[in-house]
C-alpha atoms as a PDB file:
ATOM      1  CA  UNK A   1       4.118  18.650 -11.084  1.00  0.00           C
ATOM      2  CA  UNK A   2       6.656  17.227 -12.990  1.00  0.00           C
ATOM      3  CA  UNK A   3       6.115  14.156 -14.936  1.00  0.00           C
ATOM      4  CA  UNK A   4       9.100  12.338 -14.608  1.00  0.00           C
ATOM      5  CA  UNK A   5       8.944  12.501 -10.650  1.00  0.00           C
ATOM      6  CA  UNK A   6       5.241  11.381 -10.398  1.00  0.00           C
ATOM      7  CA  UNK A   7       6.585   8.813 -12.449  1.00  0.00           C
ATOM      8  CA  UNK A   8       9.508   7.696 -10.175  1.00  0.00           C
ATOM      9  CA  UNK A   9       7.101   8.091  -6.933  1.00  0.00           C
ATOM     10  CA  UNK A  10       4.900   5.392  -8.646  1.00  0.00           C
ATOM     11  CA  UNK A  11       7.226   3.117  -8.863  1.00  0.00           C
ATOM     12  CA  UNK A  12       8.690   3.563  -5.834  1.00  0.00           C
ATOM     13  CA  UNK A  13       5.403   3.139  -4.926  1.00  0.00           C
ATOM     14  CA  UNK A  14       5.130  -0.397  -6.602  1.00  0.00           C
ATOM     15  CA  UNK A  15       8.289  -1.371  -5.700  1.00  0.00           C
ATOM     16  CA  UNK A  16       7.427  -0.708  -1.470  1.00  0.00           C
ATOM     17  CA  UNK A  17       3.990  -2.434  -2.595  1.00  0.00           C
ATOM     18  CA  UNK A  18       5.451  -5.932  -4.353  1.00  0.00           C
ATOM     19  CA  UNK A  19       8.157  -6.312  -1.518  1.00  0.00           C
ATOM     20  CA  UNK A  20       6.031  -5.895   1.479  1.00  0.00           C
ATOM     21  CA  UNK A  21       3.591  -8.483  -0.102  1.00  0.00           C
ATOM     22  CA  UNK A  22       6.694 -10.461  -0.913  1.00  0.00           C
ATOM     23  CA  UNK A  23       8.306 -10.334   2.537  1.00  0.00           C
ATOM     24  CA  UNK A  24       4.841 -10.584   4.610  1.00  0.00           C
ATOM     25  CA  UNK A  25       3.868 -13.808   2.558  1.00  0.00           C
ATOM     26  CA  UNK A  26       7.287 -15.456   3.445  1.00  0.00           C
ATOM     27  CA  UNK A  27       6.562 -14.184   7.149  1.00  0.00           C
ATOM     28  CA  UNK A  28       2.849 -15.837   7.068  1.00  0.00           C
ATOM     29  CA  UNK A  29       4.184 -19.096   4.875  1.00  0.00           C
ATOM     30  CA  UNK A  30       6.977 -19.630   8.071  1.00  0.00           C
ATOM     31  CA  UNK A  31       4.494 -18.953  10.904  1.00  0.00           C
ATOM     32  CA  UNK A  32       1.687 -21.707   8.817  1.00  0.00           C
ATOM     33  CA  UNK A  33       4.768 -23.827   8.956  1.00  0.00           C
ATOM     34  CA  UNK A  34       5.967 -24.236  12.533  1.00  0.00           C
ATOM     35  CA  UNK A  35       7.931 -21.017  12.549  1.00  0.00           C
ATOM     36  CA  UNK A  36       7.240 -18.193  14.613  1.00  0.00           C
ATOM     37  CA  UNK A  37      10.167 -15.534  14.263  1.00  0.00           C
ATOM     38  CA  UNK A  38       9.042 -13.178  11.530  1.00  0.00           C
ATOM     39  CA  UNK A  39       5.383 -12.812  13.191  1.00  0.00           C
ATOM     40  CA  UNK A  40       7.666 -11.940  16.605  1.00  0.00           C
ATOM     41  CA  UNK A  41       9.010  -9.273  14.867  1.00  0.00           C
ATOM     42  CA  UNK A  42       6.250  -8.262  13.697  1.00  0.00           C
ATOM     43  CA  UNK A  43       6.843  -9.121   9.594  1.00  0.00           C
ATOM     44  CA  UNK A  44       3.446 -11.026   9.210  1.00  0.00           C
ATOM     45  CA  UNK A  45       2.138  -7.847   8.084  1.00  0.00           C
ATOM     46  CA  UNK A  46       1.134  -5.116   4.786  1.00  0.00           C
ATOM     47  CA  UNK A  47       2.697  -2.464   7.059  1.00  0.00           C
ATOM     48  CA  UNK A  48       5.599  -1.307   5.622  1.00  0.00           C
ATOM     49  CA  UNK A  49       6.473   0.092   8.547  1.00  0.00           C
ATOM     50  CA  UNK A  50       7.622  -2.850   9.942  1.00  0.00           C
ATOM     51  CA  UNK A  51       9.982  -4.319   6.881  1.00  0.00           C
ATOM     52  CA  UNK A  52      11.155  -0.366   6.353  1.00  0.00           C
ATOM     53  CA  UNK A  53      12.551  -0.531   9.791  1.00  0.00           C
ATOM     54  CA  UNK A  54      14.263  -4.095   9.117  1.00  0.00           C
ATOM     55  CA  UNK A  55      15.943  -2.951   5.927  1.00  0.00           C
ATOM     56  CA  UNK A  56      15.894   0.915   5.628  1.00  0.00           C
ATOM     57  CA  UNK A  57      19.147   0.788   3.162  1.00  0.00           C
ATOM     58  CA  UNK A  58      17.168  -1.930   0.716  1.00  0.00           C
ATOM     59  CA  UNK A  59      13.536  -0.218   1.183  1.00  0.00           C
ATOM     60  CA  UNK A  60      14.180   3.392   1.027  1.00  0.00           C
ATOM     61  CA  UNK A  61      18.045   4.440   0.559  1.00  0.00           C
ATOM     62  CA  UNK A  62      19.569   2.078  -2.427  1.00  0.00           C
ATOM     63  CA  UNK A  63      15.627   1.606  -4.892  1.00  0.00           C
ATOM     64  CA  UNK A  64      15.424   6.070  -4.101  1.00  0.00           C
ATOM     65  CA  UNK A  65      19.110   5.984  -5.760  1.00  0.00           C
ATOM     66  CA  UNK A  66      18.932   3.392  -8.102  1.00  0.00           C
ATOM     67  CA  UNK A  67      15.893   5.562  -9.581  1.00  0.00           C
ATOM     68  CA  UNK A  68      17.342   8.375  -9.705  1.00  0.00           C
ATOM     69  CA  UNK A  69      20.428   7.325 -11.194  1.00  0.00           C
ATOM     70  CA  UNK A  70      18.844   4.151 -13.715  1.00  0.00           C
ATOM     71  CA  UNK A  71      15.396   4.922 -13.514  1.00  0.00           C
ATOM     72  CA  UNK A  72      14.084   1.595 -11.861  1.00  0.00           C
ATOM     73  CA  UNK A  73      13.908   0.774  -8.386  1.00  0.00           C
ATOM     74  CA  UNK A  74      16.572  -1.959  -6.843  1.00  0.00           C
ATOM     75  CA  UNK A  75      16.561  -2.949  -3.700  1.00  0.00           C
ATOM     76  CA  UNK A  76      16.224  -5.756  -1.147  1.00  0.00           C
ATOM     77  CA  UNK A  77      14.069  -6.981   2.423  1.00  0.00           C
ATOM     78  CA  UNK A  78      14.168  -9.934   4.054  1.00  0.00           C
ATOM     79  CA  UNK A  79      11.994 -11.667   6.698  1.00  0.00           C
ATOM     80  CA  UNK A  80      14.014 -13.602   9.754  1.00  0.00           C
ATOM     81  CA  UNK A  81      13.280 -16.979  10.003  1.00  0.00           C
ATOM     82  CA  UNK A  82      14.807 -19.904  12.588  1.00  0.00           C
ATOM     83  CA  UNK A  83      17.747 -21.560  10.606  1.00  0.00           C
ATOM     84  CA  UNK A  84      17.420 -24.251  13.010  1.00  0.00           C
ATOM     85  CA  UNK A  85      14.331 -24.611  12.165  1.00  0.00           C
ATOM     86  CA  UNK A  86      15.019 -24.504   8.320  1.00  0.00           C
ATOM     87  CA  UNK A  87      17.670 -26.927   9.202  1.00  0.00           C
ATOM     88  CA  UNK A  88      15.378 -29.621  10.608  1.00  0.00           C
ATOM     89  CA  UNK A  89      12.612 -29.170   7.739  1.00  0.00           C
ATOM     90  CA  UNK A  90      14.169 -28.634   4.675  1.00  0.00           C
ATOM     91  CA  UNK A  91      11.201 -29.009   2.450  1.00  0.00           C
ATOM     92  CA  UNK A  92       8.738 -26.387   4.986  1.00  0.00           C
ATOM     93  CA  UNK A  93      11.502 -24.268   4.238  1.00  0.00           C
ATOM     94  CA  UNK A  94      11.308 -24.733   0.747  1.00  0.00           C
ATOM     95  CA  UNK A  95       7.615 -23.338   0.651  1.00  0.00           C
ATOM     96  CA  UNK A  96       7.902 -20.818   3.016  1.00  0.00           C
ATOM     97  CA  UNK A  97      11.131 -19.654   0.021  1.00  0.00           C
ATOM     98  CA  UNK A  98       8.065 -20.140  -2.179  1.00  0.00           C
ATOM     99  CA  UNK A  99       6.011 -18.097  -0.791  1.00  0.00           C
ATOM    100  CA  UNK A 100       7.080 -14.809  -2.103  1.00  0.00           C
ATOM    101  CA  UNK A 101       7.489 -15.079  -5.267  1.00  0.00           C
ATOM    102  CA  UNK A 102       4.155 -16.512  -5.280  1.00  0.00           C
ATOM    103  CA  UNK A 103       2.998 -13.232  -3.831  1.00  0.00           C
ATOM    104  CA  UNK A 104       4.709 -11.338  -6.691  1.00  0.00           C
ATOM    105  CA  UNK A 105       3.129 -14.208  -9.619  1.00  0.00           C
ATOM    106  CA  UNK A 106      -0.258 -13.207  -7.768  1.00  0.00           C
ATOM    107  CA  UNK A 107       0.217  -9.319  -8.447  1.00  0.00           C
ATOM    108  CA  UNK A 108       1.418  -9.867 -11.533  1.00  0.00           C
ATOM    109  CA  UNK A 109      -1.601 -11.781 -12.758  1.00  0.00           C
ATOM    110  CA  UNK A 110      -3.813  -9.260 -11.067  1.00  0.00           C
ATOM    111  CA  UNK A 111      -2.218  -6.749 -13.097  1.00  0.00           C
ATOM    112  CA  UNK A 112      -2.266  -9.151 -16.519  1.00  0.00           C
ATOM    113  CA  UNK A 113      -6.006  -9.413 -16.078  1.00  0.00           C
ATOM    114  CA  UNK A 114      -6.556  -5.241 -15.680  1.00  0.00           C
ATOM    115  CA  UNK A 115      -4.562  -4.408 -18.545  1.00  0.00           C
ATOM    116  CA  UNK A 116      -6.320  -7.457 -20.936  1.00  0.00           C
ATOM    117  CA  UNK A 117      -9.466  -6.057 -19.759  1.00  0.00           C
ATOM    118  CA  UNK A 118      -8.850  -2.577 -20.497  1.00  0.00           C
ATOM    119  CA  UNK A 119      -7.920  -3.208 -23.945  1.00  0.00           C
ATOM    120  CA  UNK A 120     -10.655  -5.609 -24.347  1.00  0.00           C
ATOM    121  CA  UNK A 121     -12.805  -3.071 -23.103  1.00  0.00           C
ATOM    122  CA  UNK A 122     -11.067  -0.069 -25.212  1.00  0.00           C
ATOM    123  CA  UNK A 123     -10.106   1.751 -22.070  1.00  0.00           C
ATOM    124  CA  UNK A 124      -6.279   0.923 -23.252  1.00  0.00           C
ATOM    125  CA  UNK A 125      -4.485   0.887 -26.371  1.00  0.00           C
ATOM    126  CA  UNK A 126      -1.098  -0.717 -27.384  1.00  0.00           C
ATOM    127  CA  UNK A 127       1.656   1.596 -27.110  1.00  0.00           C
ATOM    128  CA  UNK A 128       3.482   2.912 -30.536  1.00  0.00           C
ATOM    129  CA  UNK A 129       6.660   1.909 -27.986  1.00  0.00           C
ATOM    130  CA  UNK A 130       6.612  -0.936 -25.870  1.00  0.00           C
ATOM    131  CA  UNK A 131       8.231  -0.165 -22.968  1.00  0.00           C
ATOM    132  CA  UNK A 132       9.481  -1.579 -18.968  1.00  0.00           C
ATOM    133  CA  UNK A 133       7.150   1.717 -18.215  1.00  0.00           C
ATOM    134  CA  UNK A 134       4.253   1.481 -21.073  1.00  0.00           C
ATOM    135  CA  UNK A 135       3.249  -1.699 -21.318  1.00  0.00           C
ATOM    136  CA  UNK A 136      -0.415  -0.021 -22.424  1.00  0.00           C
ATOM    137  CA  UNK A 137      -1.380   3.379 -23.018  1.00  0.00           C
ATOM    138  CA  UNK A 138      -4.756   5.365 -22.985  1.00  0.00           C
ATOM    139  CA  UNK A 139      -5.201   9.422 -24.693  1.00  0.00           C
ATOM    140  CA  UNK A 140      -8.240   9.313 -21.839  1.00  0.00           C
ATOM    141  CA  UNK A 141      -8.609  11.149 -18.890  1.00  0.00           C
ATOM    142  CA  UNK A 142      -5.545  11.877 -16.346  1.00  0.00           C
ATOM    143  CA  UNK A 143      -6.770   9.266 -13.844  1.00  0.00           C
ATOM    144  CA  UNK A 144      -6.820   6.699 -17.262  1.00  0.00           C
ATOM    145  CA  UNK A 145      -3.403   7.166 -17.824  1.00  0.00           C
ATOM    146  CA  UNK A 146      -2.132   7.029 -14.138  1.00  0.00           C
ATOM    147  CA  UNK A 147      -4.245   3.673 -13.885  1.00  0.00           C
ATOM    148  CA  UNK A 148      -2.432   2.396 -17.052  1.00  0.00           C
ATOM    149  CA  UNK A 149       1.273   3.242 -15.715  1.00  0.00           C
ATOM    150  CA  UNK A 150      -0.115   1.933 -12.405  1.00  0.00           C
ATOM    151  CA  UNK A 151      -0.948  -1.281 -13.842  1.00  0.00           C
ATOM    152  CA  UNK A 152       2.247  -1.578 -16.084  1.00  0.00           C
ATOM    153  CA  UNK A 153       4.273  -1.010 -13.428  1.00  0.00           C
ATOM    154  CA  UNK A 154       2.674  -3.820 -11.320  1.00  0.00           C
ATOM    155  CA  UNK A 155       2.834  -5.980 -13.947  1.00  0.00           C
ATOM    156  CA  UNK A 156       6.752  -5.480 -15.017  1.00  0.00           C
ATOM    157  CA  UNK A 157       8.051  -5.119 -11.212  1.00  0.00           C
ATOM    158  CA  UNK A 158       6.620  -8.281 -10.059  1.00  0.00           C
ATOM    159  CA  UNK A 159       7.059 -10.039 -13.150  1.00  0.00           C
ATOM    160  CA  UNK A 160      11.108  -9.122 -12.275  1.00  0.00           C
ATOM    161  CA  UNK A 161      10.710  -9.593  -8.880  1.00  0.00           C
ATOM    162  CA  UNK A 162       9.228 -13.485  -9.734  1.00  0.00           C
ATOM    163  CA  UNK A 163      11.989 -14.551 -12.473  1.00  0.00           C
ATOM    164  CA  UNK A 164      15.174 -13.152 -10.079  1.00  0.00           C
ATOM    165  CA  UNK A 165      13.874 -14.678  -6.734  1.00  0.00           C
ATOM    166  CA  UNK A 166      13.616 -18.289  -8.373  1.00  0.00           C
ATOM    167  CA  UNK A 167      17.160 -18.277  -9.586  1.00  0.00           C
ATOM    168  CA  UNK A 168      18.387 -21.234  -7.189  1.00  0.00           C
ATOM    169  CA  UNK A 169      21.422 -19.863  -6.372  1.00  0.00           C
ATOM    170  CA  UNK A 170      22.181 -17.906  -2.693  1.00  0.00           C
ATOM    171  CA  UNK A 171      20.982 -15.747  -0.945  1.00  0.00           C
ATOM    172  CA  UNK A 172      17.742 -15.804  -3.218  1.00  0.00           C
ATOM    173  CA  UNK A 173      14.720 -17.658  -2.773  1.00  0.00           C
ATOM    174  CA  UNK A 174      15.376 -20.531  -5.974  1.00  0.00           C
ATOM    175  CA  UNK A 175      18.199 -21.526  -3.316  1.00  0.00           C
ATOM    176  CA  UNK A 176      16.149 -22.805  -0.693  1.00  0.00           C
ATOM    177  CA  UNK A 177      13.042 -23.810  -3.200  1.00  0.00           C
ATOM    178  CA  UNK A 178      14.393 -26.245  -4.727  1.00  0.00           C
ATOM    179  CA  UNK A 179      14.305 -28.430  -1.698  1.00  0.00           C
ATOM    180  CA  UNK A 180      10.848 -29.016  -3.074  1.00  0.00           C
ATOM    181  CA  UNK A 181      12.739 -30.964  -6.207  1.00  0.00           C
ATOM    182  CA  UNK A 182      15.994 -32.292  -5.213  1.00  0.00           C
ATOM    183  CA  UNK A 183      16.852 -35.557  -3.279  1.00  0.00           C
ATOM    184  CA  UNK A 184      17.104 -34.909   0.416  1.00  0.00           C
ATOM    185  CA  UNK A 185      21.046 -36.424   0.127  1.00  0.00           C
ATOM    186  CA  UNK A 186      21.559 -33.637  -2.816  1.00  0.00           C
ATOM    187  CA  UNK A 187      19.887 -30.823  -1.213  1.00  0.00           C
ATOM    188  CA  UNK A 188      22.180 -31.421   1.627  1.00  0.00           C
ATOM    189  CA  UNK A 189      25.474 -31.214  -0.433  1.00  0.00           C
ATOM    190  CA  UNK A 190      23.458 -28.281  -2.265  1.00  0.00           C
ATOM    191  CA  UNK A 191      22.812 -27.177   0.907  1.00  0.00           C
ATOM    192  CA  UNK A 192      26.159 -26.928   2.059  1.00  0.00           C
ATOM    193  CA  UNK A 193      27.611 -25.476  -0.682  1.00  0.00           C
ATOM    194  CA  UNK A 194      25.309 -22.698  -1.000  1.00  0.00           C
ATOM    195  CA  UNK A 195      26.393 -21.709   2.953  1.00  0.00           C
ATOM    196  CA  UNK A 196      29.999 -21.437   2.209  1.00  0.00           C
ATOM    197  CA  UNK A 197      31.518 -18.180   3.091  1.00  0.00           C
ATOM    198  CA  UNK A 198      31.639 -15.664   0.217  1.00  0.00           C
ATOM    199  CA  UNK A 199      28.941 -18.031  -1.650  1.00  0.00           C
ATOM    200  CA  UNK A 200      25.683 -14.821  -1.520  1.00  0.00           C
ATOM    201  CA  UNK A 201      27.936 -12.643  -3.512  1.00  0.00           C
ATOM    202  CA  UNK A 202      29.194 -15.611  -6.087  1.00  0.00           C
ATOM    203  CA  UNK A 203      25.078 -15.910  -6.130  1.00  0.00           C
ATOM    204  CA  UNK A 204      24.089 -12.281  -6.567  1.00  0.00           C
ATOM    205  CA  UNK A 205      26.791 -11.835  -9.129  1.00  0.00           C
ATOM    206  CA  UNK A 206      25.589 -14.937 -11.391  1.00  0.00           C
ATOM    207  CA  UNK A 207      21.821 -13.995 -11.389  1.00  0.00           C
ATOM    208  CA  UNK A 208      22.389 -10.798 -11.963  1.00  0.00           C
ATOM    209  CA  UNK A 209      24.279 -12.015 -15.568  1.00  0.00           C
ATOM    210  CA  UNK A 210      21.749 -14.616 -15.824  1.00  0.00           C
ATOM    211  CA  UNK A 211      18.475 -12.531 -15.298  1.00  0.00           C
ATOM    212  CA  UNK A 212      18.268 -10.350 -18.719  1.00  0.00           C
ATOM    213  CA  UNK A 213      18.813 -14.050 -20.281  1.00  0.00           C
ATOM    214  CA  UNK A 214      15.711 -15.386 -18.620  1.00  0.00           C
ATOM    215  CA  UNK A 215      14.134 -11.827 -18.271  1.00  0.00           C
ATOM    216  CA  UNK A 216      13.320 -11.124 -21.715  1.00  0.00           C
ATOM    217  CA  UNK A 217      11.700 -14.670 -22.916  1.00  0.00           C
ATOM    218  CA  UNK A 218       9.853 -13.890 -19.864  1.00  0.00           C
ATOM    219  CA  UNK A 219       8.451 -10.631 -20.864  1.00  0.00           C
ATOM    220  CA  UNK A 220       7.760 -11.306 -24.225  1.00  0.00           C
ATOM    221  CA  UNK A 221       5.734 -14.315 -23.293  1.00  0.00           C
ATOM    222  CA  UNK A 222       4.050 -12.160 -20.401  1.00  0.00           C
ATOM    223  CA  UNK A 223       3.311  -9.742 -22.996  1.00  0.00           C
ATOM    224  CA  UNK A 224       1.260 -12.234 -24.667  1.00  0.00           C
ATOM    225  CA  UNK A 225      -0.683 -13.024 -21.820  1.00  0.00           C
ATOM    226  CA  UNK A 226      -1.579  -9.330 -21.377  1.00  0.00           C
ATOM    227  CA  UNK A 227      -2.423  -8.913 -25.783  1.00  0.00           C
ATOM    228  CA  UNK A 228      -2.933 -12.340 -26.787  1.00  0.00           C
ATOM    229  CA  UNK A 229      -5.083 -12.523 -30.117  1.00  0.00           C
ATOM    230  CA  UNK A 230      -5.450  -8.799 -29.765  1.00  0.00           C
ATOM    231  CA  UNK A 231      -3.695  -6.327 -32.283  1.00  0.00           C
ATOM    232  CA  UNK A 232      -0.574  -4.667 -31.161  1.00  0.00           C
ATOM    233  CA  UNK A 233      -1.585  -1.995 -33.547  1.00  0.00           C
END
């Protein structure tokens, strides 16, 4: 089979994985907090069955072209909540925006910890590249090396997944989170802003210039977590 498309199926793999969790932990966050519409439609759940359906463009049509044309997966899902609700409680909102990227930090420490024990353990090595796609390597056995891309695509797609969500700017998560920080008077007026017409593609369009700016800091520092006092060979 060829290489480069076990490779892309992995990551599409990853990429279904990390959103589901990110989507179903927003879902479960809202229903712990007073809100009940996600579970109704039946988002309180690993099935990707369920978020597929809600957003077939953003789970299966735009990350399958995006890989084929780029070579990472892009794409979106969402989980409905009650804006009314929102409205009322702005700071149960606020966690419930919280909730999935905390999902994604989760996987991405999961994956930290396997790939600092397998080079602890000699099972990995350090790439002669570093790469989005290598973060280790292993000249083991074919199920090593699968468990090593595996892992390094965990680590990198949630890591990305994290830093864009928390941008506070709409119709990402950061816009709603940072209830959590702001003055109730200033969220408002934030608030407000944020829901003006034409304001979600203002949003998209500044993280997406902002991200490689907070992306790379990010990684290198994540890569430290993974190698630490270790050699990079």
């Amino acid at each position: 089979m060829d290489p480069q498309f076990v490779l892309a199926a992995g990551f599409y793999v990853v990429f279904v994985l990390s959103t589901v969790l990110h989507e179903a932990a927003h879902a479960w966050a809202a229903l712990r907090l007073g809100d009940d519409t996600a579970q109704q439609a039946g988002q309180v759940s690993l099935d990707p069955i369920p978020h597929i359906i809600r957003e077939p463009i953003g789970m299966v049509l735009l990350p399958i072209l995006t890989l084929a044309f780029i070579g990472w997966p892009l794409g979106f899902a969402s989980a409905p909540y009650d804006p009314v609700w929102a409205d009322r409680y702005p700071r149960r909102a606020g966690w419930m925006a919280l909730a999935g990227p905390a999902a994604n930090l989760l996987l991405f420490l999961l994956a930290a910890a396997g790939l600092r024990w397998g080079l602890a353990g000699g099972l990995f090595q350090a790439p002669e590249t570093l790469s989005l796609y290598s973060v280790v390597e292993t000249a083991g056995s074919p199920v090593g090396r699968s468990f090593a891309i595996f892992l390094s695509l965990v680590f990198v797609q949630n890591l990305l997944l994290l830093i864009f969500n928390l941008i506070p700017v709409a119709p990402l998560d950061g816009s709603a989170a940072v209830a959590l920080v702001l003055p109730s008077r200033t969220f408002s007026s934030y608030s407000r802003l944020v829901s003006q017409p034409g304001m979600s593609i203002i949003g998209l369009v500044l993280a997406w210039n902002l991200f490689p700016l907070l992306f790379e800091p990010a990684y290198l520092a994540a890569l430290e977590l993974v190698y630490g006092s270790l050699s990079l060979g």
